[in-house]
ModelCIF file with pLDDT and N, C-alpha, C, O atoms, coordinates in Angstrom:
data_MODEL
#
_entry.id   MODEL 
#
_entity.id                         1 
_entity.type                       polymer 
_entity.pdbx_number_of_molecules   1 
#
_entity_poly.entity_id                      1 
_entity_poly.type                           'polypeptide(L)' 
_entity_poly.nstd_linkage                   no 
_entity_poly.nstd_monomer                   no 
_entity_poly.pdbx_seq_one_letter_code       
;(UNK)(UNK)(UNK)(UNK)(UNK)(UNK)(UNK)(UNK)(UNK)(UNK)(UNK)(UNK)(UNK)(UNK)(UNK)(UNK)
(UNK)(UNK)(UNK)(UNK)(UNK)(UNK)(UNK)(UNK)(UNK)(UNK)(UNK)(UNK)(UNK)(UNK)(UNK)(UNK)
(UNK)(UNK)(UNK)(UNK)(UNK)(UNK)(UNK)(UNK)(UNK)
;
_entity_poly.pdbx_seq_one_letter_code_can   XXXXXXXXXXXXXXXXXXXXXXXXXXXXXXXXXXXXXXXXX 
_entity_poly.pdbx_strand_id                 A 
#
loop_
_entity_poly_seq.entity_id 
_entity_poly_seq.num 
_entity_poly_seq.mon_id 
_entity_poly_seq.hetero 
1 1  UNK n 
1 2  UNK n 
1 3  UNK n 
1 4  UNK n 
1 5  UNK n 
1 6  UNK n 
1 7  UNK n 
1 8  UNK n 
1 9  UNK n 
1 10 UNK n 
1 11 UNK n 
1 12 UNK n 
1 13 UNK n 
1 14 UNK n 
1 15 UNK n 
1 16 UNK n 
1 17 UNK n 
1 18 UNK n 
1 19 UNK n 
1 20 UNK n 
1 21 UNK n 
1 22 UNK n 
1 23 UNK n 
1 24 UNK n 
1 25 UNK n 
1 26 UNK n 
1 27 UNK n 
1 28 UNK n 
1 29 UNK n 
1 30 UNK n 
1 31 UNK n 
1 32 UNK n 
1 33 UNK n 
1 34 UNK n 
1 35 UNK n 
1 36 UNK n 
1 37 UNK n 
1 38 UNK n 
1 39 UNK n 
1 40 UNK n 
1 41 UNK n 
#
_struct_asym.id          A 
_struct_asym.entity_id   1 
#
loop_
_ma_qa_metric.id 
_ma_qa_metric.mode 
_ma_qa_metric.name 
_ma_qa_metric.software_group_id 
_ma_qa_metric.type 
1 global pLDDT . pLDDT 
2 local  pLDDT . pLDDT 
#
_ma_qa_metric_global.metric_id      1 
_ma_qa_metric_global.metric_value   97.15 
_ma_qa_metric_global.model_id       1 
_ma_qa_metric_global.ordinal_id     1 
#
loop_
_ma_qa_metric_local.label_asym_id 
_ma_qa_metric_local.label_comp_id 
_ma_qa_metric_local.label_seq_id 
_ma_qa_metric_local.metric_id 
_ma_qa_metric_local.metric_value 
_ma_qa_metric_local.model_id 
_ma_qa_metric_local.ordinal_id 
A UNK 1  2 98.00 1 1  
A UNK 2  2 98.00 1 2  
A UNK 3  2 98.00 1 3  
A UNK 4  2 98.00 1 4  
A UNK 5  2 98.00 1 5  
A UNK 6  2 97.00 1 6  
A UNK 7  2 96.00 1 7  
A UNK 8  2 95.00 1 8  
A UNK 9  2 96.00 1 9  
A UNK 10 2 96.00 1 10 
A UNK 11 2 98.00 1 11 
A UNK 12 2 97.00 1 12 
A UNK 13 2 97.00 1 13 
A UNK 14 2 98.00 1 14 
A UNK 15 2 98.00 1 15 
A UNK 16 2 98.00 1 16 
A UNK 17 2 98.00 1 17 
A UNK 18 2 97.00 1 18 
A UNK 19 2 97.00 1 19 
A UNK 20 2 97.00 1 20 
A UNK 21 2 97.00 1 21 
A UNK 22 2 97.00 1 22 
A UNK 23 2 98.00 1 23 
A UNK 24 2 98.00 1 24 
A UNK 25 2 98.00 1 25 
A UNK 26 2 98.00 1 26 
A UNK 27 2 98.00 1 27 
A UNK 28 2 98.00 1 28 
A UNK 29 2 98.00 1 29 
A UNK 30 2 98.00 1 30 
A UNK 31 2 97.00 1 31 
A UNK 32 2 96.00 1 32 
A UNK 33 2 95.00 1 33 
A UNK 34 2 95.00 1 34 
A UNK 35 2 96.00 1 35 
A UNK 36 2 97.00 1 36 
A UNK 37 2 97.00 1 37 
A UNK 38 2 97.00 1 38 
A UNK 39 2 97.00 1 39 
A UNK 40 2 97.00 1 40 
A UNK 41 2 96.00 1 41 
#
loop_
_atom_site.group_PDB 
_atom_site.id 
_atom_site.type_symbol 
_atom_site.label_atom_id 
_atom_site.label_alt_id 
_atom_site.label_comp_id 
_atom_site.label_asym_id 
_atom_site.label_entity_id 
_atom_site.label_seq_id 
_atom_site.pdbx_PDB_ins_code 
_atom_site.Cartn_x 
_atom_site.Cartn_y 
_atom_site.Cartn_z 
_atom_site.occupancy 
_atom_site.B_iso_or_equiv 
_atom_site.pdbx_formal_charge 
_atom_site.auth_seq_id 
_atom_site.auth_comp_id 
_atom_site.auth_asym_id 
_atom_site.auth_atom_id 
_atom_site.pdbx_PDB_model_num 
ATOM 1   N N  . UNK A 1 1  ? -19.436 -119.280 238.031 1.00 98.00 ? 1  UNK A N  1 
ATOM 2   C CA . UNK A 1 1  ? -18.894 -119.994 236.869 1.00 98.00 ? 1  UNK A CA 1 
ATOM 3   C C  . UNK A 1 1  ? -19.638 -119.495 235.635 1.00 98.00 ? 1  UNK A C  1 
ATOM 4   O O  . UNK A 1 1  ? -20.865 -119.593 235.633 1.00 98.00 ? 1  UNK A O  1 
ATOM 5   N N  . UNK A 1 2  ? -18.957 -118.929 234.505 1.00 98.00 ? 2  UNK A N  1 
ATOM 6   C CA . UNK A 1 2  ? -19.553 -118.512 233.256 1.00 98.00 ? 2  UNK A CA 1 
ATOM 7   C C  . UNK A 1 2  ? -19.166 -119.456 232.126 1.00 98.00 ? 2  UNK A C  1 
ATOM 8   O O  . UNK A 1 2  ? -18.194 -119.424 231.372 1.00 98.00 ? 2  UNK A O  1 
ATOM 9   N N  . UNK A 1 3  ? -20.211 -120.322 232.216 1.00 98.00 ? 3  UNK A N  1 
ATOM 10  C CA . UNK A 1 3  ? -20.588 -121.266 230.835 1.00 98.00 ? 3  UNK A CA 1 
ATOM 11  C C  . UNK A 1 3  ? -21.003 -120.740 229.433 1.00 98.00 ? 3  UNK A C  1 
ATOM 12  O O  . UNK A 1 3  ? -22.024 -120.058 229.346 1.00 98.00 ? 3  UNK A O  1 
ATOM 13  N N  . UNK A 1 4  ? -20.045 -121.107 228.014 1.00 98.00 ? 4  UNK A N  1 
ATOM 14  C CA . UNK A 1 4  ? -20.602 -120.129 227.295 1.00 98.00 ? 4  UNK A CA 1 
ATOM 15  C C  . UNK A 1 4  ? -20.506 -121.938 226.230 1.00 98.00 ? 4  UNK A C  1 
ATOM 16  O O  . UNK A 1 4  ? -19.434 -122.531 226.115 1.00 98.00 ? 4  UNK A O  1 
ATOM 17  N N  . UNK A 1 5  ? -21.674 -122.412 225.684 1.00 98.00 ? 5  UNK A N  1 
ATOM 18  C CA . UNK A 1 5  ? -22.017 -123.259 225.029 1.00 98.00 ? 5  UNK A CA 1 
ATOM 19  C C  . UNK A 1 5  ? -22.376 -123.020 223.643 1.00 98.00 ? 5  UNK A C  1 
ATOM 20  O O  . UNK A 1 5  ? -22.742 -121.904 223.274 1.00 98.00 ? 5  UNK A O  1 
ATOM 21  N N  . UNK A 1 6  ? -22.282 -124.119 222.772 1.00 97.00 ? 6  UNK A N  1 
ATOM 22  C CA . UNK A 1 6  ? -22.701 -123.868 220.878 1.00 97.00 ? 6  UNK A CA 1 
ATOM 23  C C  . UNK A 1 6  ? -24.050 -124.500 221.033 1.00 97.00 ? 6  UNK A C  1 
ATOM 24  O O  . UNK A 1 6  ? -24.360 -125.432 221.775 1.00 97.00 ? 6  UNK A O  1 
ATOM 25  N N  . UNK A 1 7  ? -24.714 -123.895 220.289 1.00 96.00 ? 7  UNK A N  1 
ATOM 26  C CA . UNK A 1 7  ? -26.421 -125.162 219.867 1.00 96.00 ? 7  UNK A CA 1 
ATOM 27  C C  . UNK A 1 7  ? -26.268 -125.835 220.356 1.00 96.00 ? 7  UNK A C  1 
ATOM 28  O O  . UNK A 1 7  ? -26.791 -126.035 221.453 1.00 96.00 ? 7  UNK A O  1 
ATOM 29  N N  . UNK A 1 8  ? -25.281 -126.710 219.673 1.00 95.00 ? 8  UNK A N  1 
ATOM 30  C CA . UNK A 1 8  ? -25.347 -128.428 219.709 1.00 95.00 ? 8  UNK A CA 1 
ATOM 31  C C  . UNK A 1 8  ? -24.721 -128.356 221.224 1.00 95.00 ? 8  UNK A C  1 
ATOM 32  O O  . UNK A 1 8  ? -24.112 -129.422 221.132 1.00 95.00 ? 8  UNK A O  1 
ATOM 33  N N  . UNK A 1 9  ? -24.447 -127.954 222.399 1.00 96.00 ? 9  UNK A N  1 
ATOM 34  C CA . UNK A 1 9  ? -24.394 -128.075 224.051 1.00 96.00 ? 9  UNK A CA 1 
ATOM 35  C C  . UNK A 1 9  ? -22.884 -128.270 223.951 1.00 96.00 ? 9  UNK A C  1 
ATOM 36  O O  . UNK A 1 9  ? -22.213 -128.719 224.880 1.00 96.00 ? 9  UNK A O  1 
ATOM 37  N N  . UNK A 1 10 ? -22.446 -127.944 222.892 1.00 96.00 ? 10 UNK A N  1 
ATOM 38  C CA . UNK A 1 10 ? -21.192 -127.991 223.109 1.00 96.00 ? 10 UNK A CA 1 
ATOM 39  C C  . UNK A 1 10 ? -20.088 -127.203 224.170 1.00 96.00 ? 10 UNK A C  1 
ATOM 40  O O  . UNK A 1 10 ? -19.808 -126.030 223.927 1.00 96.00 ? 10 UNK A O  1 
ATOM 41  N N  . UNK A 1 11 ? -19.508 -127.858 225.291 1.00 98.00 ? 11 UNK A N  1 
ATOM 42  C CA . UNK A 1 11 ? -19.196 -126.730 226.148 1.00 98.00 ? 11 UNK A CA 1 
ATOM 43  C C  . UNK A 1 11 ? -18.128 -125.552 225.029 1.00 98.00 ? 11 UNK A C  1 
ATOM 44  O O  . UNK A 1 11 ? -17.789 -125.874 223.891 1.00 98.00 ? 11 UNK A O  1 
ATOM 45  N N  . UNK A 1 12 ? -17.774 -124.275 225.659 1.00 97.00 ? 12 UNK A N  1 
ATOM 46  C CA . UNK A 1 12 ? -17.208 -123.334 224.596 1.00 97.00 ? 12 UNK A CA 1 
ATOM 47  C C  . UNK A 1 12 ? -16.558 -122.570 225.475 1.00 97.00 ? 12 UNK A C  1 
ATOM 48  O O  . UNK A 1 12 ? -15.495 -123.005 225.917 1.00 97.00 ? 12 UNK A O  1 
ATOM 49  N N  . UNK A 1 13 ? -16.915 -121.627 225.796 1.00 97.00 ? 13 UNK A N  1 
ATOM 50  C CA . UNK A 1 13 ? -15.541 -120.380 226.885 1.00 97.00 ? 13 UNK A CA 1 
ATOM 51  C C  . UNK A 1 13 ? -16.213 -120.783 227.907 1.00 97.00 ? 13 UNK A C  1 
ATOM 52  O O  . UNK A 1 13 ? -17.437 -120.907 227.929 1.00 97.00 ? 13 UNK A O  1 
ATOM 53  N N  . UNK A 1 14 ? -15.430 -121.019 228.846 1.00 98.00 ? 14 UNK A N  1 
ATOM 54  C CA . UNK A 1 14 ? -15.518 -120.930 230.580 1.00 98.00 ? 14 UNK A CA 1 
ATOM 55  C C  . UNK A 1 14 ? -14.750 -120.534 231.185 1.00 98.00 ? 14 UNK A C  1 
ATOM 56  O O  . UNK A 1 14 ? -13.598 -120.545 230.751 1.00 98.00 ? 14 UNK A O  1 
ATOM 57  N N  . UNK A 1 15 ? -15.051 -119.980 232.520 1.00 98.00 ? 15 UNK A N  1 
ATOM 58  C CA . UNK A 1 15 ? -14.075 -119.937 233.561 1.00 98.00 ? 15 UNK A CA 1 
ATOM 59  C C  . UNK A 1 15 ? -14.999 -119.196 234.725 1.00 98.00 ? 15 UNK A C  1 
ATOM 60  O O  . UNK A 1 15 ? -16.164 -118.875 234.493 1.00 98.00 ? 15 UNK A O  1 
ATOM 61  N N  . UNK A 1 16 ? -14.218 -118.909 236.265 1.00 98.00 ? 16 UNK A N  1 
ATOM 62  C CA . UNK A 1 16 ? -14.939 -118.203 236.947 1.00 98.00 ? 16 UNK A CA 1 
ATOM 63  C C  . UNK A 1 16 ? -14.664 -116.911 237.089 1.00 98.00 ? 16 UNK A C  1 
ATOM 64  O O  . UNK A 1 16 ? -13.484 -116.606 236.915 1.00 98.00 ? 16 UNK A O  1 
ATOM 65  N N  . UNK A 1 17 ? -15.458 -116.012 237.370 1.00 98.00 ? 17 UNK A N  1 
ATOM 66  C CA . UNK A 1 17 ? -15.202 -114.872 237.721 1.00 98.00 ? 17 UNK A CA 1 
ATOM 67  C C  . UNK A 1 17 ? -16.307 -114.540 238.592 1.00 98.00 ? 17 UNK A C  1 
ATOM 68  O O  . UNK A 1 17 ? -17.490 -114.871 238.661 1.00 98.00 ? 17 UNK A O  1 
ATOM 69  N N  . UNK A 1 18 ? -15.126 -113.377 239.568 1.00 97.00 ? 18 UNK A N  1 
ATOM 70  C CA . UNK A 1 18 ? -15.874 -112.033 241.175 1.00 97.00 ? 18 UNK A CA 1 
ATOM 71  C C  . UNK A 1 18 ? -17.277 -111.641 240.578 1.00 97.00 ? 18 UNK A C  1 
ATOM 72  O O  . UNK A 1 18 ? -17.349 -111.081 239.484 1.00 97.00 ? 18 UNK A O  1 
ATOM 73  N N  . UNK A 1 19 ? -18.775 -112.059 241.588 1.00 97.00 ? 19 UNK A N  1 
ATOM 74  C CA . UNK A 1 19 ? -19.751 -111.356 241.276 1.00 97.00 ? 19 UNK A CA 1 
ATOM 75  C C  . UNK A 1 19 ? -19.353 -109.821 241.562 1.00 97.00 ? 19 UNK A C  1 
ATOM 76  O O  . UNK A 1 19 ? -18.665 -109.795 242.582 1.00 97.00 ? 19 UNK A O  1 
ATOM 77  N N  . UNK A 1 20 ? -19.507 -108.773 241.124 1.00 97.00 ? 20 UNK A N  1 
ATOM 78  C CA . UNK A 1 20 ? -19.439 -107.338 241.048 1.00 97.00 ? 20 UNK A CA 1 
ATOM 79  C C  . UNK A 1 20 ? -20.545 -106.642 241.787 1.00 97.00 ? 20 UNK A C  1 
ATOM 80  O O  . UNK A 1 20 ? -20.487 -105.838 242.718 1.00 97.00 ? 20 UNK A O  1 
ATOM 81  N N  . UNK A 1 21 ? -21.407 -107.069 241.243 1.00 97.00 ? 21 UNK A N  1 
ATOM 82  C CA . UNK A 1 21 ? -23.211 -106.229 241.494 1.00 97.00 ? 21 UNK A CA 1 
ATOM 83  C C  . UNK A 1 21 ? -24.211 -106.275 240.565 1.00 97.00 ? 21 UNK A C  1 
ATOM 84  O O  . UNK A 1 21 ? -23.881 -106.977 239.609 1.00 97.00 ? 21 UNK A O  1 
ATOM 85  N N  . UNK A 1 22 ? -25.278 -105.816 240.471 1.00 97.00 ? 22 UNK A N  1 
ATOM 86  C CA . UNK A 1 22 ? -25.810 -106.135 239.400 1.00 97.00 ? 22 UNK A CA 1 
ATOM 87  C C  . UNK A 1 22 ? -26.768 -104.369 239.315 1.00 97.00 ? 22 UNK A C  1 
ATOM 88  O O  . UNK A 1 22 ? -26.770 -103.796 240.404 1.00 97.00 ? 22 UNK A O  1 
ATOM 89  N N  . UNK A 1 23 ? -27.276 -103.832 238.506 1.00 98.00 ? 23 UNK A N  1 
ATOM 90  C CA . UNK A 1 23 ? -27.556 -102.226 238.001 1.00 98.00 ? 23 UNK A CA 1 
ATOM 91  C C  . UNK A 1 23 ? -28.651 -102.170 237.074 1.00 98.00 ? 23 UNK A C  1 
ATOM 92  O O  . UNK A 1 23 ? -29.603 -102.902 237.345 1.00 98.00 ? 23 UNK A O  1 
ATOM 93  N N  . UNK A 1 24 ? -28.738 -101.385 235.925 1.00 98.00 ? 24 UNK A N  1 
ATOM 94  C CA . UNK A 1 24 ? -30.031 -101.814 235.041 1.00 98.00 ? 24 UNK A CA 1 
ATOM 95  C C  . UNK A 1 24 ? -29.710 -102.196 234.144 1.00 98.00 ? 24 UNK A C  1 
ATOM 96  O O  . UNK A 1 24 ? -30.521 -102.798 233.440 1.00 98.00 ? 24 UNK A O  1 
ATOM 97  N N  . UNK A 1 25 ? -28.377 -102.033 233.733 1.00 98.00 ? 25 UNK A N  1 
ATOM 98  C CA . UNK A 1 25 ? -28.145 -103.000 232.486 1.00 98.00 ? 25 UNK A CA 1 
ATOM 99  C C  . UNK A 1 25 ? -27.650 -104.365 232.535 1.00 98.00 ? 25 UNK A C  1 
ATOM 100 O O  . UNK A 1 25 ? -27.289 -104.901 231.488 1.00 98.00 ? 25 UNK A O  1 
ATOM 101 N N  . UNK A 1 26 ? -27.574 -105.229 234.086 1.00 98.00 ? 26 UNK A N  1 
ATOM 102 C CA . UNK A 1 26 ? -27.804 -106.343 234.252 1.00 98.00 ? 26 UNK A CA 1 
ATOM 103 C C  . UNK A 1 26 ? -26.279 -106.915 235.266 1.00 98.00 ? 26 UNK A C  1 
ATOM 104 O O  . UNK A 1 26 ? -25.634 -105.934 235.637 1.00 98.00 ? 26 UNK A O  1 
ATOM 105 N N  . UNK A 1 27 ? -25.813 -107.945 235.617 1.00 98.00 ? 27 UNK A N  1 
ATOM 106 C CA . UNK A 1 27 ? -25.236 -108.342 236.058 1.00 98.00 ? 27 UNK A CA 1 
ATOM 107 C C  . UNK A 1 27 ? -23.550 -108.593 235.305 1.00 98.00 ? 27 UNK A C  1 
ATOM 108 O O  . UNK A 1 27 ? -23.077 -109.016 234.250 1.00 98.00 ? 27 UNK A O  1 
ATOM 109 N N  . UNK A 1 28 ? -23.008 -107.945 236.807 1.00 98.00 ? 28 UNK A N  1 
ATOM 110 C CA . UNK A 1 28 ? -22.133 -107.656 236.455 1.00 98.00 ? 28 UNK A CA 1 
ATOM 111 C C  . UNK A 1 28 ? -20.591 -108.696 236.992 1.00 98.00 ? 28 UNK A C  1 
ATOM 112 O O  . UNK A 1 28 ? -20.421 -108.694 238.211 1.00 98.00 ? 28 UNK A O  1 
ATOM 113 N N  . UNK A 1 29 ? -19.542 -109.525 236.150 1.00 98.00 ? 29 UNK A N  1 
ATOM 114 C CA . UNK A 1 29 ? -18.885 -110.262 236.772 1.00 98.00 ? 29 UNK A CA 1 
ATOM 115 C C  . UNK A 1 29 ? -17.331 -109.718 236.598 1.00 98.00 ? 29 UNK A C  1 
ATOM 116 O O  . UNK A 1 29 ? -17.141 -108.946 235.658 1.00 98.00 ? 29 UNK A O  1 
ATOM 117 N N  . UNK A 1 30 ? -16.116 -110.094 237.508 1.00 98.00 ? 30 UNK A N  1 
ATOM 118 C CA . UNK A 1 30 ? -14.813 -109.679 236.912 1.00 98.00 ? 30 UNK A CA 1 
ATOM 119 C C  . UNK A 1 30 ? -14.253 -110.660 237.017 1.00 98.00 ? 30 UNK A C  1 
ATOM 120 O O  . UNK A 1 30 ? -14.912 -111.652 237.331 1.00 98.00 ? 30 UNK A O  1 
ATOM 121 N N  . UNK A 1 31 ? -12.578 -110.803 236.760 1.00 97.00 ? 31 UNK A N  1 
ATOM 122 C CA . UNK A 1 31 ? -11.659 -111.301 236.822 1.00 97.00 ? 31 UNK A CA 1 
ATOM 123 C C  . UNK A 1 31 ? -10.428 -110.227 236.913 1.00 97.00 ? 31 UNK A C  1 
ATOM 124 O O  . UNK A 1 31 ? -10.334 -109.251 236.169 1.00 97.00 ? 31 UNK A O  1 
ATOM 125 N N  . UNK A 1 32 ? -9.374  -110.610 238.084 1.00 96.00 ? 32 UNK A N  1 
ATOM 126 C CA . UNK A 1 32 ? -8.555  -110.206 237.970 1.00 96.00 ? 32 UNK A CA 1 
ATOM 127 C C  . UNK A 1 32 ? -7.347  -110.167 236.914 1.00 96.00 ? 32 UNK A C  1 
ATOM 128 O O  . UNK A 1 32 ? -7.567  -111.101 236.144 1.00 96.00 ? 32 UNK A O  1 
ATOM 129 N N  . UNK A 1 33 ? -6.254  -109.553 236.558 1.00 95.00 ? 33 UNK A N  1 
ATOM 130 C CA . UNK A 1 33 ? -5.135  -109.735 235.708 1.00 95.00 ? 33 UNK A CA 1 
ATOM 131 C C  . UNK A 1 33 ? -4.880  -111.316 235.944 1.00 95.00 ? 33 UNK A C  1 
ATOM 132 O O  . UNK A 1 33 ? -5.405  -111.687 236.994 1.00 95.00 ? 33 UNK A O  1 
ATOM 133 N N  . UNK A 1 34 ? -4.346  -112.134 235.384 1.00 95.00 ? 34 UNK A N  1 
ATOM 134 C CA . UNK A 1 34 ? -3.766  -113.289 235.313 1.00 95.00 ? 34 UNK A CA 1 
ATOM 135 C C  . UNK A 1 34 ? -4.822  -114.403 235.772 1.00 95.00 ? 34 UNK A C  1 
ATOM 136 O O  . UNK A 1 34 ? -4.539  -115.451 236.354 1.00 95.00 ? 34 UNK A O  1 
ATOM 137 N N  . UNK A 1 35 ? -6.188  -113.932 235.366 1.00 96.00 ? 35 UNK A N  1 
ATOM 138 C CA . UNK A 1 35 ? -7.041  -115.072 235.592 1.00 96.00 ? 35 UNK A CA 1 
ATOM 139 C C  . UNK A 1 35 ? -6.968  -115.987 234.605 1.00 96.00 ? 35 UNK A C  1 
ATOM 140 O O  . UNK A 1 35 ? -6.203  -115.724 233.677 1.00 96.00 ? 35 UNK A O  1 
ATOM 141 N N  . UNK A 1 36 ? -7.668  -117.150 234.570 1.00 97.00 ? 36 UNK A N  1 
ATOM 142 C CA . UNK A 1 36 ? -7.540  -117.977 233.442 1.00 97.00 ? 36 UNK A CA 1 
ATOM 143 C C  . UNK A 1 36 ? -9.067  -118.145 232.938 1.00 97.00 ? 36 UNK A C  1 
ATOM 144 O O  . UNK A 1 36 ? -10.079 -117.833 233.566 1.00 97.00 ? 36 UNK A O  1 
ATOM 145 N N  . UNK A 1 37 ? -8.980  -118.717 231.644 1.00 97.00 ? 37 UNK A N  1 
ATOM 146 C CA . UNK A 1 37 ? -10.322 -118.877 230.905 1.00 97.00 ? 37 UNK A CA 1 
ATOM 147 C C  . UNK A 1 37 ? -10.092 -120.013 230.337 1.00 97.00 ? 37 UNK A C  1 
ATOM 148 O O  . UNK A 1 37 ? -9.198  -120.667 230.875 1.00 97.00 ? 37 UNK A O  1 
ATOM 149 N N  . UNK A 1 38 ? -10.510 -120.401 229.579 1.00 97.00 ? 38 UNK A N  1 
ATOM 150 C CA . UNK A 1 38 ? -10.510 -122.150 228.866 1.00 97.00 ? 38 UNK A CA 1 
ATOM 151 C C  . UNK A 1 38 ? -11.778 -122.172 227.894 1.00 97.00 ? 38 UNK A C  1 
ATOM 152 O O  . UNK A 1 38 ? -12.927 -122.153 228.335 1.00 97.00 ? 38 UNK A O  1 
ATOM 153 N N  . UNK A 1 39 ? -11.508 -122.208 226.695 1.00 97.00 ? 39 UNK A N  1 
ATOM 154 C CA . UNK A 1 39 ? -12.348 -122.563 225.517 1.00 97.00 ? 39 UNK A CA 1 
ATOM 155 C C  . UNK A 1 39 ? -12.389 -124.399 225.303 1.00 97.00 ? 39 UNK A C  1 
ATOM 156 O O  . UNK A 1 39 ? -11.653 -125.046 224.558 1.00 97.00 ? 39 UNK A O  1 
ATOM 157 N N  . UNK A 1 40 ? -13.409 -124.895 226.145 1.00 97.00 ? 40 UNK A N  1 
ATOM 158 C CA . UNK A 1 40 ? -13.974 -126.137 225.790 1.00 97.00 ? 40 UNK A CA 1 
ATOM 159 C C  . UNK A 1 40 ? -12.708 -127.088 226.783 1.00 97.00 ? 40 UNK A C  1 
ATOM 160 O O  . UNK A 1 40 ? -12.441 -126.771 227.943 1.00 97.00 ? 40 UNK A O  1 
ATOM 161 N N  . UNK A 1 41 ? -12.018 -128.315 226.023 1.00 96.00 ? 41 UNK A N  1 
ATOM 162 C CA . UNK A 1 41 ? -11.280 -128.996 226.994 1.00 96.00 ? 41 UNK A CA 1 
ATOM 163 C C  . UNK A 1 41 ? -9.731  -128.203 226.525 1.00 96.00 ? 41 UNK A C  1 
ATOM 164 O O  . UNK A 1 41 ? -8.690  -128.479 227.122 1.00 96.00 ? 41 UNK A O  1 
#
């Protein structure tokens, strides 16, 4: 689940996405075509 919050804890973009792997520039997540996302409610 990728939680993306304001200062004030405001929830902001979410949704889930496929762990991938992770490399040296850090961890890596996907989503397929027709996934969904959701900014707050």
């Amino acid at each position: 689940r990728v939680v993306y919050r304001k200062y004030d804890e405001k929830l902001h973009w979410h949704q889930w996405m496929r762990y991938l792997g992770e490399d040296e520039y850090g961890v890596w997540l996907g989503a397929p075509p027709n996934s969904v996302a959701q900014r707050g409610d």
